[in-house]
Every structure is written in C-alpha cells, then in structure tokens.
Protein backbone atom coordinates (compact mmCIF):
# COMPACT_ATOMS: atom_id res chain seq x y z
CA UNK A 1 -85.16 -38.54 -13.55
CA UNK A 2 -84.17 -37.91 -9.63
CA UNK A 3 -81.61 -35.11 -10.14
CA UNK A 4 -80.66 -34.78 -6.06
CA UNK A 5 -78.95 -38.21 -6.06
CA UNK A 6 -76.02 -38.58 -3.82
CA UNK A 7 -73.54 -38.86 -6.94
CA UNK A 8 -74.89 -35.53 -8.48
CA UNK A 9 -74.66 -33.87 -4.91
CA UNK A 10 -70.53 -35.06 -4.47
CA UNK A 11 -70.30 -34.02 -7.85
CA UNK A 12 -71.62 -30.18 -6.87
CA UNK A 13 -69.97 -30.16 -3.70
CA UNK A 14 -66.56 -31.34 -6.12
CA UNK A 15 -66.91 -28.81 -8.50
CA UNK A 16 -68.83 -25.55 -6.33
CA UNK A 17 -65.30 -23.77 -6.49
CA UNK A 18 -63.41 -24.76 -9.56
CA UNK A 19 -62.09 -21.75 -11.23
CA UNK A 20 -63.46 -22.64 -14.52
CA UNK A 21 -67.06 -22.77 -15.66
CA UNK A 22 -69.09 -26.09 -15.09
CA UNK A 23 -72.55 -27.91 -16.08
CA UNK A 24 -73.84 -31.09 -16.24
CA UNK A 25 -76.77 -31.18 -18.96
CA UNK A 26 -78.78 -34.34 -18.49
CA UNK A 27 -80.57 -36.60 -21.67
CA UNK A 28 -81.89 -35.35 -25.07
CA UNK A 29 -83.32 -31.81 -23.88
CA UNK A 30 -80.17 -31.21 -22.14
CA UNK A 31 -81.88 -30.74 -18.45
CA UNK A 32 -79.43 -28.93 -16.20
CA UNK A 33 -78.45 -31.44 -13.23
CA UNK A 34 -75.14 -29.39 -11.88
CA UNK A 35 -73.81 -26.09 -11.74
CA UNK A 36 -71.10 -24.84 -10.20
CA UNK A 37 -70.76 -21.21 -9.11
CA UNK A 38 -69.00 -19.95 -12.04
CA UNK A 39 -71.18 -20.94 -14.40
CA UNK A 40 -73.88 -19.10 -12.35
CA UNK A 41 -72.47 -16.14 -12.42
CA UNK A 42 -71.95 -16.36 -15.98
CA UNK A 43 -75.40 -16.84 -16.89
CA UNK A 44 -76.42 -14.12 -14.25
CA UNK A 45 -77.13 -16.44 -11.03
CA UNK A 46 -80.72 -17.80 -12.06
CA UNK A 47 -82.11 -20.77 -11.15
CA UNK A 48 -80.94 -23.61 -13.21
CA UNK A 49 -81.26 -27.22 -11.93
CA UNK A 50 -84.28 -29.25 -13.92
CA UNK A 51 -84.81 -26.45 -16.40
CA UNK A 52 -83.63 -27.15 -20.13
CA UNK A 53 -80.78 -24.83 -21.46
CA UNK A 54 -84.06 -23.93 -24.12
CA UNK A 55 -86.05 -22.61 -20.64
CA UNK A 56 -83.33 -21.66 -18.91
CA UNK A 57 -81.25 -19.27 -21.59
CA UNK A 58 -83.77 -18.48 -23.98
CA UNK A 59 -81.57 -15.27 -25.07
CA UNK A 60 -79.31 -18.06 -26.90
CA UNK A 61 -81.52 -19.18 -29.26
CA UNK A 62 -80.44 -18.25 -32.85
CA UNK A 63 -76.77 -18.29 -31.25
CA UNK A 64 -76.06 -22.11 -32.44
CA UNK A 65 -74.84 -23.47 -29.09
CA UNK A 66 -78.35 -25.81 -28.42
CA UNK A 67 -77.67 -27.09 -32.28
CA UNK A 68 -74.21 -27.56 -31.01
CA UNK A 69 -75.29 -29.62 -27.98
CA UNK A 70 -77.84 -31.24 -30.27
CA UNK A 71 -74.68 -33.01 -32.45
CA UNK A 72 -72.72 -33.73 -30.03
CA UNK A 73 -75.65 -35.95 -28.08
CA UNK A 74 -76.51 -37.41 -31.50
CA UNK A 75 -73.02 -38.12 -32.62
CA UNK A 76 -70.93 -38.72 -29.41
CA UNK A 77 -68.55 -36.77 -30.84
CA UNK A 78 -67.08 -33.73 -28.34
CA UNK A 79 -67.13 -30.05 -29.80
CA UNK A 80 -64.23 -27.94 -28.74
CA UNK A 81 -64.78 -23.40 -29.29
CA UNK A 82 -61.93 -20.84 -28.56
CA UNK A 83 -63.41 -17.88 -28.73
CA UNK A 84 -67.01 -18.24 -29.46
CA UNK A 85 -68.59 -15.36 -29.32
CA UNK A 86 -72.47 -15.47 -26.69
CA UNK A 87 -75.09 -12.39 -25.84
CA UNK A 88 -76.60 -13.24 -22.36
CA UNK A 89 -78.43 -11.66 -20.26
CA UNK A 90 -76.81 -10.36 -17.14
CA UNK A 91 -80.34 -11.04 -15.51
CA UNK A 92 -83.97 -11.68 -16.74
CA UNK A 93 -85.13 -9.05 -18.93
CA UNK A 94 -81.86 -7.07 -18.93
CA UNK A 95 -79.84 -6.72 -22.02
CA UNK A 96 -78.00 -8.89 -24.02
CA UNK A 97 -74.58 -8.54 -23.15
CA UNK A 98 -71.50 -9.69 -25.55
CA UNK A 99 -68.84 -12.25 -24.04
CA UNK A 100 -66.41 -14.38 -25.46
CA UNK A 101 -66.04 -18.57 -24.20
CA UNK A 102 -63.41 -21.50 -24.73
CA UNK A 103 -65.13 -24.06 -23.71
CA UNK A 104 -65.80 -28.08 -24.40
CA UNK A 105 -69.11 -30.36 -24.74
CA UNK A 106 -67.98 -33.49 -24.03
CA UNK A 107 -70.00 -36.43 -23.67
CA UNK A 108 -71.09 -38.87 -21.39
CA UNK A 109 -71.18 -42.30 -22.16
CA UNK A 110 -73.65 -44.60 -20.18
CA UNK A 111 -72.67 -48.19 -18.93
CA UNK A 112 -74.86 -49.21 -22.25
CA UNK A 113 -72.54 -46.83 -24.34
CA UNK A 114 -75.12 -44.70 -24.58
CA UNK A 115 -75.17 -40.96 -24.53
CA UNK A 116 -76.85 -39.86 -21.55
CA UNK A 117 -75.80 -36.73 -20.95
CA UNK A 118 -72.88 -33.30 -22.12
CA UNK A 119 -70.77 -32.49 -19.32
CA UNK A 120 -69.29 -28.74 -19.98
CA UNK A 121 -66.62 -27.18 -19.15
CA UNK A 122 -64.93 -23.66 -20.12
CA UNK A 123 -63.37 -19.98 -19.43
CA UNK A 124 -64.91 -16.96 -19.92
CA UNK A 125 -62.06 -15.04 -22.15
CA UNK A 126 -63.84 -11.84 -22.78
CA UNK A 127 -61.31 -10.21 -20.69
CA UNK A 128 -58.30 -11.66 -23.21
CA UNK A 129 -60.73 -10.76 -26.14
CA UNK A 130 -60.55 -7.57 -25.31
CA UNK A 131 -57.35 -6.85 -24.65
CA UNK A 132 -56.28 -8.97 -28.09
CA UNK A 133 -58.32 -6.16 -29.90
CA UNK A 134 -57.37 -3.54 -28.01
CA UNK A 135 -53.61 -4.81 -28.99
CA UNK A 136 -54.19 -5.95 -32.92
CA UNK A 137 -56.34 -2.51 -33.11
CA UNK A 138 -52.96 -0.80 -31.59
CA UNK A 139 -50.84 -3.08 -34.33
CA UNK A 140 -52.91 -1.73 -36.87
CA UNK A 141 -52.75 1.61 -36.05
CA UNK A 142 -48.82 1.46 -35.84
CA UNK A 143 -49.03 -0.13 -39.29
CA UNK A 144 -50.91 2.57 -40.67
CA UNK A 145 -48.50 5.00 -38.94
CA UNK A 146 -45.57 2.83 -40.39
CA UNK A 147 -46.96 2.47 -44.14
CA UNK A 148 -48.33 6.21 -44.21
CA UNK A 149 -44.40 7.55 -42.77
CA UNK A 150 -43.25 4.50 -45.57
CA UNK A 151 -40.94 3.23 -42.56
CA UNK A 152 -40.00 -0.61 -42.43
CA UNK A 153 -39.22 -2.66 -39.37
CA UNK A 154 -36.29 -5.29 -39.08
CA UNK A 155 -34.45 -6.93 -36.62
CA UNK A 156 -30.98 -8.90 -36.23
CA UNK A 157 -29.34 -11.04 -34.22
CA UNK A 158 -26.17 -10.54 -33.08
CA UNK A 159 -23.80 -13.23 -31.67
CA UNK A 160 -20.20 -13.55 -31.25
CA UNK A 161 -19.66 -10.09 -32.00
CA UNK A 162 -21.15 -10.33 -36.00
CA UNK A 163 -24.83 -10.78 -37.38
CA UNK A 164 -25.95 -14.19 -37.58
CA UNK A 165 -29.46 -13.43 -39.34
CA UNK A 166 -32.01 -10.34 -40.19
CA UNK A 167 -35.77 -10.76 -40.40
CA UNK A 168 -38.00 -8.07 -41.91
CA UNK A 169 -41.42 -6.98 -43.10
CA UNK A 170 -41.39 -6.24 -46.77
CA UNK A 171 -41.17 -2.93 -46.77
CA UNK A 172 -37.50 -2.85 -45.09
CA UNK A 173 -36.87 -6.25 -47.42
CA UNK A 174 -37.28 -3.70 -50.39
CA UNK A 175 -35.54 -1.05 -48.85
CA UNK A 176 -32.50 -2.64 -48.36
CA UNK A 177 -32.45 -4.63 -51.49
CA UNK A 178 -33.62 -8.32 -49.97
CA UNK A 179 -34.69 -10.75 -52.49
CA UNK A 180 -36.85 -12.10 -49.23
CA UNK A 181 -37.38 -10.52 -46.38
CA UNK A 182 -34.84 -13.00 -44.35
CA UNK A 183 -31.57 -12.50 -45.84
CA UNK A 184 -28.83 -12.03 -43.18
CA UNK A 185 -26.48 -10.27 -45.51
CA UNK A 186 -28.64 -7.40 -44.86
CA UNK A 187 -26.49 -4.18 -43.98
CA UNK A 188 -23.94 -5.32 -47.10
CA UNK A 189 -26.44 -4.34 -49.87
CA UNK A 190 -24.82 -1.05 -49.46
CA UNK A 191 -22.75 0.79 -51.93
CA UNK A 192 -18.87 -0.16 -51.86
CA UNK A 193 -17.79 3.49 -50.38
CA UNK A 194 -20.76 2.98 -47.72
CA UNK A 195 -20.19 -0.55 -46.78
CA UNK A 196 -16.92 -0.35 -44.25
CA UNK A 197 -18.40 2.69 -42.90
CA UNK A 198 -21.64 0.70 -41.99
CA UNK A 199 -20.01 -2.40 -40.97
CA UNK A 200 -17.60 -0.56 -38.33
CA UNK A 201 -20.33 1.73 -37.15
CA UNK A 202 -22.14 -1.80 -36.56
CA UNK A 203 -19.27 -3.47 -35.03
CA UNK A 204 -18.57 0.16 -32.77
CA UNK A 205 -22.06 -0.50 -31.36
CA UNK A 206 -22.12 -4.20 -31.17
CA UNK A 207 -18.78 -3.88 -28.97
CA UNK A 208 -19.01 -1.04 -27.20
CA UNK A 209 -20.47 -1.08 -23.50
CA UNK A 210 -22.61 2.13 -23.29
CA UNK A 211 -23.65 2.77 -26.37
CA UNK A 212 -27.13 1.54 -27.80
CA UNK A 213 -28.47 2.96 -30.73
CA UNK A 214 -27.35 2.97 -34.34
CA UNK A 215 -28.65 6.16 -36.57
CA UNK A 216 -26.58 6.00 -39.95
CA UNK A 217 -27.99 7.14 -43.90
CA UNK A 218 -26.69 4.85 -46.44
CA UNK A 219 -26.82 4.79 -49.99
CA UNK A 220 -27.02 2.20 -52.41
CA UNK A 221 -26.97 0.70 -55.69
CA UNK A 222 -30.31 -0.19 -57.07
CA UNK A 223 -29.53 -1.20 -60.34
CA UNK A 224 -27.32 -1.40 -63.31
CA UNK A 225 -27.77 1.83 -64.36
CA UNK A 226 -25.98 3.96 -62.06
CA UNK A 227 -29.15 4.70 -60.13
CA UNK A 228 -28.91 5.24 -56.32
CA UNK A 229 -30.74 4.63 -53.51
CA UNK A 230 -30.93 6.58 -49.54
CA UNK A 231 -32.17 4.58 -46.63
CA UNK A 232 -31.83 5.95 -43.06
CA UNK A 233 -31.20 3.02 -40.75
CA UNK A 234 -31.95 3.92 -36.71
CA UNK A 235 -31.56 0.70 -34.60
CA UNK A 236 -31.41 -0.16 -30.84
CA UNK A 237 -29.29 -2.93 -29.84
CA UNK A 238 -30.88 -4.85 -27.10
CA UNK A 239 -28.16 -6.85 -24.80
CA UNK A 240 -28.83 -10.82 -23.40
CA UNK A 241 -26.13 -13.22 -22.27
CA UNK A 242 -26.71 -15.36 -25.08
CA UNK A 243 -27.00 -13.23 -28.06
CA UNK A 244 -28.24 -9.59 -28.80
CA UNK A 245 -30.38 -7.72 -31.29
CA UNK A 246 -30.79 -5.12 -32.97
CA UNK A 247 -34.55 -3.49 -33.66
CA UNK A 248 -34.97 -0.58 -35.92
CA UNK A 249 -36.66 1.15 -38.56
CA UNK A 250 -35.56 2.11 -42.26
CA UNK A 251 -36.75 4.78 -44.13
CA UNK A 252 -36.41 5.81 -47.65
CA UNK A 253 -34.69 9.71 -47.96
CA UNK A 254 -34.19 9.60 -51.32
CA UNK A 255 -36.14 12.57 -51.71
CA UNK A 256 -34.52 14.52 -49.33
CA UNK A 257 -30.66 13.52 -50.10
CA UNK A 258 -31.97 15.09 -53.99
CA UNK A 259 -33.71 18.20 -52.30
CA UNK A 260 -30.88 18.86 -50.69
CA UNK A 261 -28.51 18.29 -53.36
CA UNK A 262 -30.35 20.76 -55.04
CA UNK A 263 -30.60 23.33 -52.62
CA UNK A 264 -26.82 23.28 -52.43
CA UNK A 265 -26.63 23.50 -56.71
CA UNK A 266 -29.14 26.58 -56.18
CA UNK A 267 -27.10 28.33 -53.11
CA UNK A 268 -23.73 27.93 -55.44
CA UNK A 269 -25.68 29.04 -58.50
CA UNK A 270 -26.80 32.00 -56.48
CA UNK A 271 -23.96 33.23 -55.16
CA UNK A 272 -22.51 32.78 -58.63
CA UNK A 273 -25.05 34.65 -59.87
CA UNK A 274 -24.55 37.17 -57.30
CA UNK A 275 -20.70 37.54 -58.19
CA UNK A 276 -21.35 38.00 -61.78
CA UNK A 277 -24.07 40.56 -61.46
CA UNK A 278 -21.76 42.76 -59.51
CA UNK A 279 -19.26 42.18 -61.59
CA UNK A 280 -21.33 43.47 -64.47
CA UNK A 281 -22.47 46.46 -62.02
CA UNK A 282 -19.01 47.50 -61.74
CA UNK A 283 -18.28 47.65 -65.41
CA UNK A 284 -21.15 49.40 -66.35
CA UNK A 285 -20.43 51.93 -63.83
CA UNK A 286 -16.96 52.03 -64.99
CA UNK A 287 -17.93 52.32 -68.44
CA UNK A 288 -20.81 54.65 -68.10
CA UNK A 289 -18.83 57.35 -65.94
CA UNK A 290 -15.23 57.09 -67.59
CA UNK A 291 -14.85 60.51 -69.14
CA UNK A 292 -18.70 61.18 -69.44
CA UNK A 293 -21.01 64.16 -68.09
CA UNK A 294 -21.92 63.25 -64.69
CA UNK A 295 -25.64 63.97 -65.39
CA UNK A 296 -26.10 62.55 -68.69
CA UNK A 297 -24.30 59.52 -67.37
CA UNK A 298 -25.67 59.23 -64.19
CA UNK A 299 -29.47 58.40 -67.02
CA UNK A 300 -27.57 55.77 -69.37
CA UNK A 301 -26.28 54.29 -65.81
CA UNK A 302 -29.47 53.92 -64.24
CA UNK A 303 -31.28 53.02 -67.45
CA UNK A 304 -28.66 50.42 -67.62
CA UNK A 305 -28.97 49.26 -63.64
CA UNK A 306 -32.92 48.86 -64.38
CA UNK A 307 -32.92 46.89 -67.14
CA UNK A 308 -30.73 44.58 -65.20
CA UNK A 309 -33.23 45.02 -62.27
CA UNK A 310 -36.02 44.13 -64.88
CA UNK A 311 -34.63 40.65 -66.42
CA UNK A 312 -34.23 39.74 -62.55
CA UNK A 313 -37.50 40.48 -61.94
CA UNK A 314 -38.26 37.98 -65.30
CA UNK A 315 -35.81 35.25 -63.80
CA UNK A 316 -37.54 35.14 -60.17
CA UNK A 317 -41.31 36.02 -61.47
CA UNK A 318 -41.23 32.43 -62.77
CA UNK A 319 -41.09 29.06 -61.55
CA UNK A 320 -38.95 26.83 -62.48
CA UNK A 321 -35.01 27.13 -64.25
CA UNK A 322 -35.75 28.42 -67.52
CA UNK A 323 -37.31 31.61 -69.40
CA UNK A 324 -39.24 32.18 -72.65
CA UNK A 325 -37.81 34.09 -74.88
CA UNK A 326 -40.81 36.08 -75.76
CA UNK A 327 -41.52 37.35 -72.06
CA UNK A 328 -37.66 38.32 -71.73
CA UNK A 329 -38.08 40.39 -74.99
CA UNK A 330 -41.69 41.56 -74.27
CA UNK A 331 -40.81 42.46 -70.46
CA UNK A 332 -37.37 44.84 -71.24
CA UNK A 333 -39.06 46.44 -73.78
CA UNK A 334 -41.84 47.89 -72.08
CA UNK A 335 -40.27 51.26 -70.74
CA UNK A 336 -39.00 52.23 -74.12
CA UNK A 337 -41.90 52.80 -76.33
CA UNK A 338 -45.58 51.27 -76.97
CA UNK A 339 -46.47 47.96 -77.39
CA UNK A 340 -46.92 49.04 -81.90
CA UNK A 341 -43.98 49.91 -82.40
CA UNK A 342 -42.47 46.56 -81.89
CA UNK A 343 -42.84 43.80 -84.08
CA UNK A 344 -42.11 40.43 -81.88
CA UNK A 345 -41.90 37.02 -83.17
CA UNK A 346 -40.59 33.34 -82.51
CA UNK A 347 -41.22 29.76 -81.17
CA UNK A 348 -41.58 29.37 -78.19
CA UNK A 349 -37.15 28.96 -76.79
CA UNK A 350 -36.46 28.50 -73.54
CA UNK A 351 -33.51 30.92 -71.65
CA UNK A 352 -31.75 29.82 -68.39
CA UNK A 353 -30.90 32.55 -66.03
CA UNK A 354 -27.48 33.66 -67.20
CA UNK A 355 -29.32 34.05 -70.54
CA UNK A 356 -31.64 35.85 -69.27
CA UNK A 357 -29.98 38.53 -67.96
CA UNK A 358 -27.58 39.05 -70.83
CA UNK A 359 -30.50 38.95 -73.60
CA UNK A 360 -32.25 41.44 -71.72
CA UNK A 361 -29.27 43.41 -70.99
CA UNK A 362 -28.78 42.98 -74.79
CA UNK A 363 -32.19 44.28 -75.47
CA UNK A 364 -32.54 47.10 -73.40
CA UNK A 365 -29.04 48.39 -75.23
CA UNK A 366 -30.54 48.28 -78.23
CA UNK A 367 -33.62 49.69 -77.45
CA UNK A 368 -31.89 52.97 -75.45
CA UNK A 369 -29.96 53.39 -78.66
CA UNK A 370 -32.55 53.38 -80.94
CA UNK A 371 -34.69 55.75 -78.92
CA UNK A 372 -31.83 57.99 -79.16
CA UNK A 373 -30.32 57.62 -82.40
CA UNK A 374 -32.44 54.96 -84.07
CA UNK A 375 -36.23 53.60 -84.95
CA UNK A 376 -37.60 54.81 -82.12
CA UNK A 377 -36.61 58.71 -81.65
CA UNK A 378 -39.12 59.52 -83.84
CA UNK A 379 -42.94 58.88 -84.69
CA UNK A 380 -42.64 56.36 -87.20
CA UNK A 381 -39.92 54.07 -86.91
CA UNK A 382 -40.36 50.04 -85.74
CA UNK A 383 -38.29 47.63 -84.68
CA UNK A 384 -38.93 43.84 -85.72
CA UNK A 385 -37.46 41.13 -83.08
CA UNK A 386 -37.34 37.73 -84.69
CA UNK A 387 -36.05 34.71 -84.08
CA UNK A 388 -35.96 30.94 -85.42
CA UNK A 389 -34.92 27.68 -84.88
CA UNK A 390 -33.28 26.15 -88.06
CA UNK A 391 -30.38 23.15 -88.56
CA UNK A 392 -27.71 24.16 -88.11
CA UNK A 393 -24.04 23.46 -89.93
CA UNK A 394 -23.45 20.69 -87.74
CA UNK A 395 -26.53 19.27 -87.60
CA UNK A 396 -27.52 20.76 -84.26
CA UNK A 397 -30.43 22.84 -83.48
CA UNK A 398 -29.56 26.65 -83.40
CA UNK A 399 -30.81 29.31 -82.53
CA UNK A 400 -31.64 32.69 -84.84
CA UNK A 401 -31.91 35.74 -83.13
CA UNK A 402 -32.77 39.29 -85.16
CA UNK A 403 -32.92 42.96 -84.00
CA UNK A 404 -33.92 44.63 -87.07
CA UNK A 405 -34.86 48.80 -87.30
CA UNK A 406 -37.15 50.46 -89.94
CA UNK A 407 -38.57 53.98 -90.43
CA UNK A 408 -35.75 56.15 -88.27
CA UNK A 409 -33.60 58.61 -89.54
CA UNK A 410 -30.46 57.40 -91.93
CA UNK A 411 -27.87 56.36 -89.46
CA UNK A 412 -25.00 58.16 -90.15
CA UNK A 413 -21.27 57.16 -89.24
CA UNK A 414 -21.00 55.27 -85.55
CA UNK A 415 -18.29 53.90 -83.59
CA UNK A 416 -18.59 50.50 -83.43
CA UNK A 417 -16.44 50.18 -79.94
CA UNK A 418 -18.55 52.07 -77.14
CA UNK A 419 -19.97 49.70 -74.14
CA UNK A 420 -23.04 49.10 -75.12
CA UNK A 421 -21.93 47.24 -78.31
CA UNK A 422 -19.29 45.55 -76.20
CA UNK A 423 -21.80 44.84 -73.59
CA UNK A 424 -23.83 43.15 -76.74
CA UNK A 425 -21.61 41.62 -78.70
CA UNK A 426 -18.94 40.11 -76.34
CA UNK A 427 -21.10 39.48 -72.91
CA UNK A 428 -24.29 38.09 -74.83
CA UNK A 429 -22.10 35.83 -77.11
CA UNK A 430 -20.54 34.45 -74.02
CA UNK A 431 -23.37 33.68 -72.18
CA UNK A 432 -25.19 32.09 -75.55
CA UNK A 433 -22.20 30.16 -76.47
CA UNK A 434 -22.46 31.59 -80.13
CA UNK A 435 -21.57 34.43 -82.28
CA UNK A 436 -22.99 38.44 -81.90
CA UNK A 437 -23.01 40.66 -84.78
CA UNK A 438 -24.24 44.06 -85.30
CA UNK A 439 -24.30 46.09 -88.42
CA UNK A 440 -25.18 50.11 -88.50
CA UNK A 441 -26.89 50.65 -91.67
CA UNK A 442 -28.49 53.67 -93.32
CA UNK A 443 -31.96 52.46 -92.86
CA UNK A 444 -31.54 51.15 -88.97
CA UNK A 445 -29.23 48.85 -86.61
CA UNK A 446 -29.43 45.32 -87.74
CA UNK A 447 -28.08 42.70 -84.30
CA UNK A 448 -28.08 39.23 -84.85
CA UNK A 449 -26.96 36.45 -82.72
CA UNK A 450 -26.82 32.92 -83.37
CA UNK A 451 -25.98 29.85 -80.79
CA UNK A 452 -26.54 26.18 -80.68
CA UNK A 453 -30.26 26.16 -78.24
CA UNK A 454 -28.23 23.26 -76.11
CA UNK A 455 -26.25 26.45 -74.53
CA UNK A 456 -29.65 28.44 -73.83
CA UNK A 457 -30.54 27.05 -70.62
C-alpha cells in the first residue's frame, strides 16, 4: 500500500501540532501511516511510518495494547483506556520507562464497511497520575494520622443564620451520636445542660463578623444508663455569599475529663489527708508532753511521730487506693521486736488510706506498750495478730480484728484512759466505722476491733 498519498500527507500536515497524541495504523498488522509529533515524542522520536507497531515498539509486547488493536480491527468495535498503564523505551535500547495514557482506538470503516485501518488518539496523563498518588498517598497518610489521634472530620452548612445539614466520616457520626453519618441535627445530641451553651456558642460564631473558629468540649448522653460521653469539637467557619460552613474535627476526651476528675478527687483527698495528719500531730504532741518528763516524752513522742511516718511510707510504697492488711501489720511492727515473736494471721483485707494510718497508729500503740509493760519486755512473751472475715449480725461482711499477748509478766492494775488507749479505741473505731475494745488481763492486753469491711477502704 502507497503510504505518501496526498490524503495521508494533508492528514500529517492537519494533525503535526495537535496537542494530543496521534497515529494512523494501517490494515491487519497495524502499519504506521501517520504520526504526529506528539506521538513521536512519546515513543522516543524513532522512525515510524511503514513499520508495524510489533517492529516498531517491540518493548510493548506482553503489555496487551497489540491484542487490544487486534479486537478492535476484528470486531469494529472502539476501545476506550483512562489510565492504562505502558513501559517504553525513551530510545532504542534504553530502559523501560513507566507512563500512564487515556487514549481511544477507534476504527476506520472503508467505503465497503470494511475495517481498514485504527486511527488513535490520546493524552499522556503520567503527570496527573502522579500527582493523584502523590495526593491519595497524602489522604492516606492524614487518615492514618486521623484514625491513630481517633479524630473525626465533619462539616456543616450554614444558611440563614442556622445549620441546614452536617456530613461526616464515621468516626465523628459515632462520636456525636449519628445513627448515619448525615444527620443535620448534629450539635443537639448533646446533653440538656450542654445543649444552649453549644447552640449560642454556634450562633455567636455564625453571626459574628471577626470571629472564625469554634473550640468547645461537650458532653453527652450515651445511653440509658446514666453513662456520659466527652467530645471536643474545634471548627472553622468558612464565609461565601450564599451559604457558609463549618469544617472541623471531633475528638473523644473521655479519658481525660475522668483523669482529671480524678486528679482533683486525689488533690482534695490529699489535702484532707494532710489536715488530718496534723491534726493528729498536734494531739499527740499535746498528749505526749501534758504534764510528762520532757525526756521520757520527747521517746513516746517520736516513737509515736514514726510510726505515723511508717504507715505513710505503707500508703505511698503501693500503687493503687487500697492496703493489705498483712503488710500494714507486718511493716509497723518491725522496729519493736523480731519477726518470732509475732504470730500474724488473716485473709487477705484490703485498707484504704485513712485506715491505714489509724491501724498502724493502732498497732504501733500496742506494740510500745507491750514492750514496756507487756509480751514483749521480756524474753518470752508473743503476741498473736489475727483477724477474720465472718457474717455478720446483719448479714454484712465484717471484719475481726485481734491483738492478743502471751508469756509477759501478770499485768497488774492499768488506767484504762491514757492516749494511747484513746488514740486506739476512739480514732481507730472512727476511721473503721466499727467498735474498739481493749481488755487488760493478767496474762496480756487483749484489743479487738470489729467493722463492717464496706468501711475499710
């Protein structure tokens, strides 16, 4: 076939400088009969014209596009790619390089309505490509951002000075209690005491001229049962003629509205804590010196000062709110005497921090006495410390507490009104909630306390 006829020559001259890529691909083999300067310099400015796209591209092969031009010769039928993805080679023998086409066989249809030839026509759009990944890849990595911070995007439109509709992803749907994610009651899922606040706030930004940006924590109800929700809403409210929007984020702070509900519960129980122990400082000091030898006093009231040291040291050596029983006991006890000449035994009971203090208090009273007076001021005595956990009269679990000395010398007559048996009797049953007893026999101070274990912590 003459390829240099004068139609295929207009033809060239008519498409040498259209912006898009051109070909005319003669008969069965596809012979290349035009080209127009694009498409040369996507196929790297080789000679084309009488070659086959087979000799001409062989670096296609295995890509699909000569099946491609094989069906649509066969068929008549054009084949339309957006796209595509094609290695070529920039020149012979260099390397494949990646592009990406939209492009169109079409077909040419004879006088005989035959096909006699695939006219082709496209854009190279591996500039777009590329900047469509470099965009999705920059979605993604927001997402990841988004899902990994557990932040949810939303948007409303505002017209006529009130919200005429939200949209969402899921994760704000969820926060802010959507059944769908396009619910345009969106900022009224708040709690009752929450919702005016919110909806002026909105309508203070929506109306006002300078001000953008909406940054308010809400709370709200979740379900039936009383349980709460905190979402921080931050918006920016973006002005047109017609309508406006707002575009934000929401955020769960759940977490942190607890934590610092909690911090505040532990700064109040702390300074409580702090008013009581000095409180207790002053009346031992009042006690201990109130017509006493000042150097026999100034022992009891530092014995007495450490052993409140010592069941602080138990509260913060811990973590968590509560104390066993045994390591209050065990800990106290460990400047009075050796470890065999105490006798200790219980379940396991947990003590909160008030209890703490006044059980080791408690203990370290008893134990000073008896090393003076008691078990312990000689070689022989012992002192059992036992406690159970039995019904009660009421049916509640209580507590059984026992302080019980063997072995020392007979006990003779004792006041039963100094401050350490106040200190026991009165401060620990306080604290416990229950009753504090203590008996002087002949063969050793007997202290029991009893309290429901629902006051222990």
């Amino acid at each position: 076939m003459d390829l240099a006829t004068t139609d295929f020559a207009d033809l060239r001259r008519l498409l040498k400088n259209a912006p898009s890529f051109m070909a005319v691909l003669i008969g069965p083999e596809h012979e290349f009969a035009v080209t127009n300067d694009a498409y040369l310099q996507l196929v790297g400015h080789r000679d084309l014209i009488g070659l086959t796209v087979r000799e001409a591209l062989p670096e296609v092969e295995g890509q699909g596009f000569f099946e491609l031009l094989d069906q649509v010769y066969r068929t008549g039928e054009p084949f339309v790619g957006n796209g595509v993805e094609i290695a070529l080679q920039s020149e012979p023998g260099g390397p494949l390089m990646t592009g990406f086409l939209n492009f169109i066989y079409q077909p040419m249809i004879d006088a005989a309505g035959r096909v006699s030839g695939i006219f082709v026509e496209g854009h190279d759009v591996t500039a777009q490509k590329l900047a469509e990944d470099e965009a999705e890849l920059a979605r993604l990595k927001v997402q990841l951002a988004l899902e990994a911070a557990d932040i949810g995007i939303w948007e409303a439109v505002v017209k006529d000075g009130r919200l005429e509709a939200f949209s969402g992803d899921e994760r704000a749907a969820s926060l802010l209690g959507h059944a769908s994610a396009n619910d345009p009651e969106m900022f009224f899922r708040a709690a009752p005491e929450y919702r005016d606040e919110l909806s002026t706030e909105l309508q203070r930004l929506i109306s006002s001229k300078g001000d953008k940006f909406l940054d308010s924590e809400v709370c709200r109800e979740v379900d039936d049962n009383d349980t709460v929700q905190w979402v921080h809403l931050r918006a920016q409210l973006i002005r047109r003629l017609d309508s406006s929007r707002l575009v934000g984020t929401v955020r769960d702070i759940t977490d942190q509205k607890e934590a610092e509900t909690r911090q505040t519960m532990l700064r109040n129980e702390l300074a409580h804590r702090i008013k009581n122990t000095l409180a207790m400082v002053t009346a031992i000091a009042s006690q201990t010196f109130r017509g006493k030898d000042l150097s026999s006093a100034r022992s009891v009231f530092s014995g007495r000062i450490m052993a409140l040291s010592s069941a602080q040291d138990v509260f913060m050596a811990q973590t968590g709110e509560q104390r066993s029983m045994d390591d209050v006991v065990a800990k106290t006890l460990r400047p009075h005497a050796a470890a065999e000449r105490f006798r200790i035994e219980g379940p396991k009971v947990l003590l909160g921090p008030r209890q703490t203090v006044s059980f080791a208090l408690a203990v370290h009273e008893l134990a000073t006495n008896s090393v003076k007076y008691g078990a312990l001021s000689n070689e022989t005595g012992t002192v059992d410390i036992r406690w159970t956990v039995e019904d009660g009269t009421d049916g509640q679990a209580e507590l059984r507490w026992v302080w019980t000395e063997s072995g020392g010398p007979e006990i003779g007559e004792i006041a039963d009104d100094g401050f350490g048996s106040k200190l026991i009797k009165h401060s620990l049953a306080t604290e416990i909630g229950g009753t504090v007893g203590i008996e002087f026999r002949s063969e050793g101070v007997v202290c029991e306390a009893t309290a429901p274990t629902s006051a222990l912590s």
